[in-house]
N, C-alpha and C. Protein backbone atom coordinates (compact mmCIF):
# COMPACT_ATOMS: atom_id res chain seq x y z
N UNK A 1 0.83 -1.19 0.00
CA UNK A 1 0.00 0.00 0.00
C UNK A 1 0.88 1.25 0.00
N UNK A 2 2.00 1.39 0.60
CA UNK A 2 2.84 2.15 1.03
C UNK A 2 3.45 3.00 -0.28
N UNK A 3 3.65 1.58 -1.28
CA UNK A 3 4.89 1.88 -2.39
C UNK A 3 3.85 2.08 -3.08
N UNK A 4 2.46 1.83 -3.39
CA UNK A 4 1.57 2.20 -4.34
C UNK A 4 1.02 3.41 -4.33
N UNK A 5 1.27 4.43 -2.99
CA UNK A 5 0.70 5.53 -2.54
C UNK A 5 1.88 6.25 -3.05
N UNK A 6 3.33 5.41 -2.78
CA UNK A 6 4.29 6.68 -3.37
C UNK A 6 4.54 6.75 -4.80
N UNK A 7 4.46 5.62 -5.87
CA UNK A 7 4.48 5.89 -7.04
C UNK A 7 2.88 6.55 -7.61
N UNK A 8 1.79 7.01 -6.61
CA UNK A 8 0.60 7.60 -6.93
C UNK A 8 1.42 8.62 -7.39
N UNK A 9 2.13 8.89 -5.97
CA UNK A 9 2.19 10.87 -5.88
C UNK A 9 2.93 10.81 -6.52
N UNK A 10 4.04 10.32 -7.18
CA UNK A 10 5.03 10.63 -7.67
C UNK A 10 4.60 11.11 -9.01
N UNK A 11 3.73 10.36 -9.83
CA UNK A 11 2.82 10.31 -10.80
C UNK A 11 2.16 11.50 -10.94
N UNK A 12 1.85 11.82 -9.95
CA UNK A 12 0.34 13.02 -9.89
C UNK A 12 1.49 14.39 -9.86
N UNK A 13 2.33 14.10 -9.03
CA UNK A 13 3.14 15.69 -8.88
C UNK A 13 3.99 15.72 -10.04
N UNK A 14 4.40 14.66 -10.84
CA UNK A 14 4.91 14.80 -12.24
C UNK A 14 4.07 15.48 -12.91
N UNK A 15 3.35 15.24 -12.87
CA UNK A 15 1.48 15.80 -14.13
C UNK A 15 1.80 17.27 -13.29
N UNK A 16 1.66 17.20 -12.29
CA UNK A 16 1.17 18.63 -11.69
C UNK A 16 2.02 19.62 -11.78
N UNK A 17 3.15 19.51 -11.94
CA UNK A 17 4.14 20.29 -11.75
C UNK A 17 4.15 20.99 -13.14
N UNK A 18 3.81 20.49 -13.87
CA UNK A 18 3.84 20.76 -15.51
C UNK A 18 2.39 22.05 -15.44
N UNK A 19 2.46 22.54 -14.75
CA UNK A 19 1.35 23.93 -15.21
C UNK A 19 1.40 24.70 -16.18
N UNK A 20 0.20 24.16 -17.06
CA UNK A 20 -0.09 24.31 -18.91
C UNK A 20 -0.90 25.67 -18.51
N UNK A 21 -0.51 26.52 -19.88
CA UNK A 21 -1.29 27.50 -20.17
C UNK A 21 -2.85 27.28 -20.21
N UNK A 22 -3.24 25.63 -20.42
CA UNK A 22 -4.20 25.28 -20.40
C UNK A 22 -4.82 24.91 -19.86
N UNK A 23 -3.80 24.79 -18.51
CA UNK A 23 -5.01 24.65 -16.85
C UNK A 23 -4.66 26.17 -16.21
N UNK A 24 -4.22 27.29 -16.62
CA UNK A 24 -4.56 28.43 -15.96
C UNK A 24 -5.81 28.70 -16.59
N UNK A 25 -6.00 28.54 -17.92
CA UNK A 25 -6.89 28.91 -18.64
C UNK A 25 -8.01 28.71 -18.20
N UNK A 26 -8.45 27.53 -17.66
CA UNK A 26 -9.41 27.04 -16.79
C UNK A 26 -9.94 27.56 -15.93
N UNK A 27 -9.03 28.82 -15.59
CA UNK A 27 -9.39 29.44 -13.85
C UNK A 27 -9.80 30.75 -14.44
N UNK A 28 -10.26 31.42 -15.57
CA UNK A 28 -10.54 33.35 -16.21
C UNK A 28 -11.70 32.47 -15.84
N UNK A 29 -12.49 33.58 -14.85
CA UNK A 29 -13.80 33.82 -14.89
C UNK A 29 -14.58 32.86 -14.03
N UNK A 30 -13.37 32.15 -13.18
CA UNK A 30 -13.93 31.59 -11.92
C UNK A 30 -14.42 32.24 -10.98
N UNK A 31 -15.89 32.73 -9.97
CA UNK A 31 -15.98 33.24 -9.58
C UNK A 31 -15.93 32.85 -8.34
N UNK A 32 -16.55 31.63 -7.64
CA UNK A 32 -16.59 31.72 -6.09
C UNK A 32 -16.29 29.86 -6.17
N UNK A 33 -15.59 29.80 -5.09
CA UNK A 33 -14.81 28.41 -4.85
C UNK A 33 -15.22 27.56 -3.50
N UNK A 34 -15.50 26.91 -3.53
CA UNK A 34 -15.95 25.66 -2.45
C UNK A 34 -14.80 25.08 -2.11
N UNK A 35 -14.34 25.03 -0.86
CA UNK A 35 -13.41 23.79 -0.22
C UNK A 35 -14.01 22.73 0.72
N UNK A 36 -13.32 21.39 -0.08
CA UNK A 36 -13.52 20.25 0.99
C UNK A 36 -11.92 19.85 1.20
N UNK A 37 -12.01 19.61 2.14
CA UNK A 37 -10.77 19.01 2.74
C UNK A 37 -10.95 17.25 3.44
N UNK A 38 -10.29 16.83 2.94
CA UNK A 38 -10.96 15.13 3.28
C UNK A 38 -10.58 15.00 4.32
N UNK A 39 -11.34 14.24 5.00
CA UNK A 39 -10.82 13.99 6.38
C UNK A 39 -9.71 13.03 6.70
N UNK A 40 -8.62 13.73 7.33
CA UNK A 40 -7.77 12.99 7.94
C UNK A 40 -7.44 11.98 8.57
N UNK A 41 -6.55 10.85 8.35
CA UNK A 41 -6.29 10.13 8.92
C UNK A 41 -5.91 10.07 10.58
N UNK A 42 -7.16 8.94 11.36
CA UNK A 42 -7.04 8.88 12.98
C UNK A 42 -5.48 9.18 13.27
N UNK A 43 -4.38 8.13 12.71
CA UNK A 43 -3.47 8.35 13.57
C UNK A 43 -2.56 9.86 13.08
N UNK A 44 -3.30 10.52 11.82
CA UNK A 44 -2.67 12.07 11.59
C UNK A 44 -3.20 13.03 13.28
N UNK A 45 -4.46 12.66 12.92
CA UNK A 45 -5.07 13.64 14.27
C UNK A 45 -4.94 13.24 15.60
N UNK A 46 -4.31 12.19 16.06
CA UNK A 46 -3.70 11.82 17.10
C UNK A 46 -2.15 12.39 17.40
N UNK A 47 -1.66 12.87 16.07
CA UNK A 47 -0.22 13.15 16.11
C UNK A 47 -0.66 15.44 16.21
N UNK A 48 -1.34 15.36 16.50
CA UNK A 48 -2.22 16.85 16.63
C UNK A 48 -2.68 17.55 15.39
N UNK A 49 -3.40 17.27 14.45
CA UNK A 49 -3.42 17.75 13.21
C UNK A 49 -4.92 17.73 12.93
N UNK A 50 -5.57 18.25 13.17
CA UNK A 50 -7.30 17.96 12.85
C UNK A 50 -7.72 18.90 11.75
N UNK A 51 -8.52 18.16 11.22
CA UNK A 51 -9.15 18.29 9.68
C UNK A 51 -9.53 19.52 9.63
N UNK A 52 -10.28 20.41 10.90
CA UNK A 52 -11.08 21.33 10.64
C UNK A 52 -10.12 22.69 10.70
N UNK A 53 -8.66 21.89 11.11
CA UNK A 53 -7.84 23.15 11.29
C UNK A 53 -7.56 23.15 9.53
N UNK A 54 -6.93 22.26 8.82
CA UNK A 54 -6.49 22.89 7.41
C UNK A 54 -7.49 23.10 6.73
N UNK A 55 -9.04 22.70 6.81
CA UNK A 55 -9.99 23.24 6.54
C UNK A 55 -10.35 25.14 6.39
N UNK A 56 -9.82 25.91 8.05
CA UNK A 56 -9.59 26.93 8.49
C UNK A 56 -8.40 27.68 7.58
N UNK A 57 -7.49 26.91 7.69
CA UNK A 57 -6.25 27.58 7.24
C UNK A 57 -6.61 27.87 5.19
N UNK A 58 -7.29 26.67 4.35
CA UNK A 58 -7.42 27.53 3.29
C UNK A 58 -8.34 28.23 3.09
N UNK A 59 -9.75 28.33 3.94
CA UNK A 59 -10.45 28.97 3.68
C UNK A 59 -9.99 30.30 4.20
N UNK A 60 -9.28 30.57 5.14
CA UNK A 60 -8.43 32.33 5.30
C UNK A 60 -8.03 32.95 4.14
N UNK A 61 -6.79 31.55 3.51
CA UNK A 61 -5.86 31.98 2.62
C UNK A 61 -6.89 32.64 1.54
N UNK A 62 -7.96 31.73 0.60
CA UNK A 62 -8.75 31.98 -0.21
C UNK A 62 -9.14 33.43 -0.04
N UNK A 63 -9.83 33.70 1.09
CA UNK A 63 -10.13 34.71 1.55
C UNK A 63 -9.23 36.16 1.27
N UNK A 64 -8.25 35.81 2.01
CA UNK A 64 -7.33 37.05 2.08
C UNK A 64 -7.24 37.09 0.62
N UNK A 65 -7.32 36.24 -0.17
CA UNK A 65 -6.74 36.18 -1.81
C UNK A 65 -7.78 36.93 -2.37
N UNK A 66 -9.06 37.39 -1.72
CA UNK A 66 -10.06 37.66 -2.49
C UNK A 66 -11.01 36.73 -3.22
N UNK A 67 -10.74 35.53 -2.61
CA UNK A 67 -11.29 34.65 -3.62
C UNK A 67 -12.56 34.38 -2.69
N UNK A 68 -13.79 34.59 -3.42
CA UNK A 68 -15.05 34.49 -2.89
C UNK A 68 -15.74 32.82 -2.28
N UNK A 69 -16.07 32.44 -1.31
CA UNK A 69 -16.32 30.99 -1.39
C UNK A 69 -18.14 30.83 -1.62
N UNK A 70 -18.27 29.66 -1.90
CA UNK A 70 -20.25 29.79 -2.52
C UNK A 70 -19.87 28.26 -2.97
N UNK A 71 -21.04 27.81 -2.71
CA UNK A 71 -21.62 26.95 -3.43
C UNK A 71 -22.42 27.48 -5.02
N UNK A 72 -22.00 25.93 -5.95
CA UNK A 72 -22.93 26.32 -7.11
C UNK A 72 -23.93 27.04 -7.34
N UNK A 73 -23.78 28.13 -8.32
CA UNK A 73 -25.40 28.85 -8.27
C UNK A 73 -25.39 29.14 -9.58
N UNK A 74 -25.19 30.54 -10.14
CA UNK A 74 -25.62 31.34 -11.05
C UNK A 74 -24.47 31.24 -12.02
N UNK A 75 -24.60 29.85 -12.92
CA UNK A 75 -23.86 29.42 -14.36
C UNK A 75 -22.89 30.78 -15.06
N UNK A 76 -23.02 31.54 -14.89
CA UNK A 76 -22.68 32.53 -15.28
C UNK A 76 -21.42 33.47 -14.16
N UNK A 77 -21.74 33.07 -12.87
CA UNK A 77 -20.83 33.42 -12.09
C UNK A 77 -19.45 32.24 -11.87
N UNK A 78 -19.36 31.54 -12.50
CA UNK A 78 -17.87 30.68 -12.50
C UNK A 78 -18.32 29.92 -10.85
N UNK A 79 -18.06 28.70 -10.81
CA UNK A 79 -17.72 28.37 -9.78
C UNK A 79 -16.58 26.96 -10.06
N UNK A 80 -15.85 26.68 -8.25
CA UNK A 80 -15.70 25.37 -8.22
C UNK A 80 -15.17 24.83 -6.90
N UNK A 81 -14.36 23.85 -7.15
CA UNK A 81 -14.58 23.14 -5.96
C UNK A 81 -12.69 22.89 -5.73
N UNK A 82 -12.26 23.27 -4.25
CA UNK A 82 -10.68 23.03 -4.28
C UNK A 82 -10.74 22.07 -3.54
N UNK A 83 -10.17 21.17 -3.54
CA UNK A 83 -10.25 19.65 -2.70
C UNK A 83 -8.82 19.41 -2.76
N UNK A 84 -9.05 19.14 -1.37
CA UNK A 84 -7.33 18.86 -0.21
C UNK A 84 -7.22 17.48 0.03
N UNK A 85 -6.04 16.57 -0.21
CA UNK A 85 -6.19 15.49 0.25
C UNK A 85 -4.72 15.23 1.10
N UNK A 86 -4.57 14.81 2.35
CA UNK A 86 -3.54 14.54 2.84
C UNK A 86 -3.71 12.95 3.15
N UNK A 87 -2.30 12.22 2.47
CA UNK A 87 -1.99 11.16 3.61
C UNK A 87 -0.96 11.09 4.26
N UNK A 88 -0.73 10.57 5.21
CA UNK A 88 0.19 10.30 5.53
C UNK A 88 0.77 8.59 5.92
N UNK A 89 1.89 8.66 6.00
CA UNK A 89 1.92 6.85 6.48
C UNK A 89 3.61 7.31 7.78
N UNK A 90 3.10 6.09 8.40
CA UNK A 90 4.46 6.15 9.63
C UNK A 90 5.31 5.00 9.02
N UNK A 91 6.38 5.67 8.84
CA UNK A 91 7.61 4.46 8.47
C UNK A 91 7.91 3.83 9.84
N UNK A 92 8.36 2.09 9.18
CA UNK A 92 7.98 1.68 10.39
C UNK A 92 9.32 0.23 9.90
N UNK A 93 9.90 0.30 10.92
CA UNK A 93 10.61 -0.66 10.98
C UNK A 93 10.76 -2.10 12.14
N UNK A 94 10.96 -3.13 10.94
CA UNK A 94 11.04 -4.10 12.12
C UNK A 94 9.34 -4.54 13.13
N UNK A 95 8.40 -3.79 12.18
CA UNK A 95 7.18 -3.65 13.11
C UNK A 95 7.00 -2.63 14.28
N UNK A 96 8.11 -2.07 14.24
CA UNK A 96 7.59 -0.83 15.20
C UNK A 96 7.55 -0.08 15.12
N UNK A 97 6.78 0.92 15.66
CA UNK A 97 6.23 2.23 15.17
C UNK A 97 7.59 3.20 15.04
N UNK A 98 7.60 4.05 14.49
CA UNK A 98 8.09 4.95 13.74
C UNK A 98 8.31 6.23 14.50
N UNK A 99 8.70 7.38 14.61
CA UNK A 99 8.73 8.80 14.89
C UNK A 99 8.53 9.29 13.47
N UNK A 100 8.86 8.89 12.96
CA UNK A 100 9.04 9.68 11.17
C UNK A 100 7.72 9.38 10.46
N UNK A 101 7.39 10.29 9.56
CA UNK A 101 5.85 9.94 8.95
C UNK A 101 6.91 10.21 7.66
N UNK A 102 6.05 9.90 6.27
CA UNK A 102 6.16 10.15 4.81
C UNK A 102 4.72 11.12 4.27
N UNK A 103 4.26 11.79 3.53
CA UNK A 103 2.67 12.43 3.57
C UNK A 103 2.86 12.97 2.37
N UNK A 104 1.58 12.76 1.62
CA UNK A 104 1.99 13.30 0.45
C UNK A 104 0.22 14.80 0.67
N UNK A 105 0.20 15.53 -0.35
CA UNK A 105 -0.39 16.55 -0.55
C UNK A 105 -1.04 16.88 -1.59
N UNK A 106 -2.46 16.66 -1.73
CA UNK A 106 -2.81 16.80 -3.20
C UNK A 106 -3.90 17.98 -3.05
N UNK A 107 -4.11 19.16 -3.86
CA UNK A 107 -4.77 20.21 -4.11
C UNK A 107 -4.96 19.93 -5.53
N UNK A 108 -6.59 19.90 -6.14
CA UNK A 108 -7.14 20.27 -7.17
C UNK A 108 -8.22 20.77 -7.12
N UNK A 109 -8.55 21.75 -8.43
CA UNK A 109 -9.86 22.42 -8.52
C UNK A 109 -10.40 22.03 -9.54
N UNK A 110 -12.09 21.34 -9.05
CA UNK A 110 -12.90 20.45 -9.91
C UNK A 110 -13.78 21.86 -10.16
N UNK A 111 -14.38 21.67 -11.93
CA UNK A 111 -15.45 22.74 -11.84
C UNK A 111 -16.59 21.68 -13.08
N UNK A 112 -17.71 22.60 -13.01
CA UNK A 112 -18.47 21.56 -14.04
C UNK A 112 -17.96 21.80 -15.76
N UNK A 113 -18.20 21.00 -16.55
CA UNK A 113 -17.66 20.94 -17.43
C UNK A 113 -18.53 20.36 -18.62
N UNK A 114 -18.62 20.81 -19.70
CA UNK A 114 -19.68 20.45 -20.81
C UNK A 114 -18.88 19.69 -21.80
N UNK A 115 -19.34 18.72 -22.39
CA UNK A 115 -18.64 17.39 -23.43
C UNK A 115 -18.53 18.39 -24.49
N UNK A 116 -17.52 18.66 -25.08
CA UNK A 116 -17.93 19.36 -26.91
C UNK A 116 -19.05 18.20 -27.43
N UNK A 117 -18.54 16.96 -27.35
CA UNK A 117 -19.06 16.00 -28.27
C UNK A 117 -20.85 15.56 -28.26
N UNK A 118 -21.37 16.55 -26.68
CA UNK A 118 -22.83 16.75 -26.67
C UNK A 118 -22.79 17.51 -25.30
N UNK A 119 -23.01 18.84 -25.45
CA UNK A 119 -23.13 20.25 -24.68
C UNK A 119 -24.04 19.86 -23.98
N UNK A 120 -24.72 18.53 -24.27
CA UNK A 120 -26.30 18.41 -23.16
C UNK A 120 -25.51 18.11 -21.71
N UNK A 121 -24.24 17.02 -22.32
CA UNK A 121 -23.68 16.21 -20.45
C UNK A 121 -22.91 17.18 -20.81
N UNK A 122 -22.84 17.70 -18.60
CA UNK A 122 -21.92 18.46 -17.68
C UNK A 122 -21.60 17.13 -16.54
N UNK A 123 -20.32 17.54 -17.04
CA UNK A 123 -20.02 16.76 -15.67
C UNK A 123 -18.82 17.24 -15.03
N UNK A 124 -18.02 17.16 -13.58
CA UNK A 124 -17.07 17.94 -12.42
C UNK A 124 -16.42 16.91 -13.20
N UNK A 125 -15.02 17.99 -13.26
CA UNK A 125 -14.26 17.37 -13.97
C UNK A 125 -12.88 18.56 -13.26
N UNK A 126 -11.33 17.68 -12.99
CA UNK A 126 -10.65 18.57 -12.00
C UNK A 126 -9.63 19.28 -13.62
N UNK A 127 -9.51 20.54 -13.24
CA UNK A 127 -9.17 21.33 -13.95
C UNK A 127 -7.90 22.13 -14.09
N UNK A 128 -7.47 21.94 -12.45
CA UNK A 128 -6.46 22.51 -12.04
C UNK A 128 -5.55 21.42 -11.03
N UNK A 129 -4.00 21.18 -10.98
CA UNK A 129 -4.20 20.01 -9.73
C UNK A 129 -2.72 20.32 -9.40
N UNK A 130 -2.40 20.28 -8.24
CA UNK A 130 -0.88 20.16 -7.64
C UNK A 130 -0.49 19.63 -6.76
N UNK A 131 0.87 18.78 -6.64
CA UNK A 131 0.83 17.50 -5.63
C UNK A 131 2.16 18.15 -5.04
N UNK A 132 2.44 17.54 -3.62
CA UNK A 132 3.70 17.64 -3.12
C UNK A 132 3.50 16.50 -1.90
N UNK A 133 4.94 15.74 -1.73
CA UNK A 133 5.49 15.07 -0.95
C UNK A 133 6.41 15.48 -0.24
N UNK A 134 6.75 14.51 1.14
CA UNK A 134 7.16 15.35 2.00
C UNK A 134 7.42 14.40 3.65
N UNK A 135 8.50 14.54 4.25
CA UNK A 135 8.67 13.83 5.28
C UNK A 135 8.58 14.42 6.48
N UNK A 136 8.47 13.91 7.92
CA UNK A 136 8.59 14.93 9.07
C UNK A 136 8.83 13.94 10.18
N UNK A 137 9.03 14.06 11.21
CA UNK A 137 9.30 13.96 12.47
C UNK A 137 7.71 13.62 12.68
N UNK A 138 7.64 13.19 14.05
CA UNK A 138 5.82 12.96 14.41
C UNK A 138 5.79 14.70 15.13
N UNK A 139 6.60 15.21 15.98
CA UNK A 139 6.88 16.19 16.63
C UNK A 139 6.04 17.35 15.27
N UNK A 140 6.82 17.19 14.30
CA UNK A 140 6.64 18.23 13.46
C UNK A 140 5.65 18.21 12.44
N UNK A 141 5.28 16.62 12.43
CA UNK A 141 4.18 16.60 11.33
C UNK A 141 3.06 17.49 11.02
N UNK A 142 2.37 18.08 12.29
CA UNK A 142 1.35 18.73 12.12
C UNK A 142 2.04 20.16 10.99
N UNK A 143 2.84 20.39 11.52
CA UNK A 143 3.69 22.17 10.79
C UNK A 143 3.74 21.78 9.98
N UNK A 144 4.81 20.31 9.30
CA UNK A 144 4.88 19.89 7.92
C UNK A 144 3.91 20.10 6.67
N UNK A 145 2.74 19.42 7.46
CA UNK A 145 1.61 19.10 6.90
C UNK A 145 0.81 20.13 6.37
N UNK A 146 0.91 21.32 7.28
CA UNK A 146 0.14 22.86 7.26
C UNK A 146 0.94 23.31 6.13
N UNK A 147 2.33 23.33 6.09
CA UNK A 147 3.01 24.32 5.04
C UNK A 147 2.97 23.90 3.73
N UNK A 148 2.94 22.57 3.70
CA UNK A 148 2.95 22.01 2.66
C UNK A 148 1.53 22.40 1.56
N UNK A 149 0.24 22.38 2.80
CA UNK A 149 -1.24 22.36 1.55
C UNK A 149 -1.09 24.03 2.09
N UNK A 150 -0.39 24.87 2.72
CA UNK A 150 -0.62 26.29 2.38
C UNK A 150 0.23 26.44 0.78
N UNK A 151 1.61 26.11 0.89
CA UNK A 151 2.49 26.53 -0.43
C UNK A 151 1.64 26.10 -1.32
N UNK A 152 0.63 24.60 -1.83
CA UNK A 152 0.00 24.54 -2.88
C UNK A 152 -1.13 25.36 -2.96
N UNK A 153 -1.83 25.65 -2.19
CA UNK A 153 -3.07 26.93 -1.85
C UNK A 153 -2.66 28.04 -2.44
N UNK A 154 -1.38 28.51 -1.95
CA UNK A 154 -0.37 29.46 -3.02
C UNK A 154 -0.39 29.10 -4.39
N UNK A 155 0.09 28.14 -4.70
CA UNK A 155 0.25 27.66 -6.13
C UNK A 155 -0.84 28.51 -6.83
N UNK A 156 -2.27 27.57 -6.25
CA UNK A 156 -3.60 27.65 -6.91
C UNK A 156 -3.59 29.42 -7.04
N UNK A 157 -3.54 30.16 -5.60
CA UNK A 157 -4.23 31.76 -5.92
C UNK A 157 -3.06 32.07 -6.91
N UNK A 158 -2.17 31.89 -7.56
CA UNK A 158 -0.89 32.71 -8.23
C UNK A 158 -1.75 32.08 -9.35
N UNK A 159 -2.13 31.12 -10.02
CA UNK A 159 -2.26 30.59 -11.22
C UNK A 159 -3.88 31.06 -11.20
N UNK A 160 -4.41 31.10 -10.03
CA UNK A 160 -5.67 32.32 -10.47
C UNK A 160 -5.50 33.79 -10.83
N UNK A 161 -4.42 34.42 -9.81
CA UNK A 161 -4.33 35.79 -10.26
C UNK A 161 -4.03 36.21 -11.38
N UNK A 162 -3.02 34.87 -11.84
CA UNK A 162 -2.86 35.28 -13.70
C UNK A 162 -3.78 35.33 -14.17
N UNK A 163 -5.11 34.00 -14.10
CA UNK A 163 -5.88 33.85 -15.21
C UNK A 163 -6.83 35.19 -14.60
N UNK A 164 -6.67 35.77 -14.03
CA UNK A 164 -7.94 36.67 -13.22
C UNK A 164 -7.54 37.93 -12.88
N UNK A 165 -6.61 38.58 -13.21
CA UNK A 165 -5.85 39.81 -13.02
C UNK A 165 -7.01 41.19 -12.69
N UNK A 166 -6.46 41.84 -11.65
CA UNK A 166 -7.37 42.69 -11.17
C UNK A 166 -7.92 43.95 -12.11
């Protein structure tokens, strides 16, 4: 499970890192953004890290960015959806628990999306996406963990402000 989670990310932050003119493009005329943040793993929030805090922390960032939050409404006002995924795993040797975690970081923004091939189907489709991996101490995991989905939260408002310039 371990090595299949790290050749995921490895995979996903290859793709992601590659930011195309054609996933900023995606973001002109986005207007108001929804965050879910998945819920964390028991033994993340045992190591002090709870869901509702990085929940808190991008909905500020968004905020301070100007970026409006809403649920779907008015087709015409842009919307979508930024979805946070953290795992983490405890390296573990010999069967015993670990001090050291591994965690990887995934931020994408899903919005609805119309088929050319029949404008009738819309369907959420992710538009924007950026991954990062990353190791820590158990001591430090929680900080790790925070800086890591703030710098991609960054990512996202910089590749909005282009497509969205004041």
């Amino acid at each position: 499970m371990g090595c299949l989670l790290a050749v995921v990310v490895c995979l996903v932050a290859a793709r992601a890192t590659a930011d195309s003119d054609l996933q900023s493009d995606t973001l002109k005329g986005l207007g108001r953004v929804t965050v879910l943040v998945e819920s964390l793993q028991p033994e993340v929030e045992r190591e002090g890290l709870a869901t509702s805090t990085l929940q808190a922390d991008v909905d500020l960032k968004l905020r301070q960015a100007g970026i409006r939050d809403g649920l779907p409404g008015d087709k015409n006002l842009g919307w979508g959806m930024l979805y946070v995924n953290v795992n983490a795993l405890n390296l573990r040797k010999g069967g015993l628990r670990s001090a050291v975690y591994t965690f990887s970081v995934i931020v994408q923004l899903s919005q609805l999306v119309t088929l050319s091939r029949d404008p009738k189907i819309t369907s959420l489709a992710v538009t924007w996406n950026d991954a990062a991996i990353g190791s820590a101490d158990a001591r430090e995991l929680s900080t790790a963990i925070r800086r890591a989905v703030r710098d991609k939260v960054d990512e996202f408002i910089n590749a909005y402000r282009v497509a969205n310039p004041r």
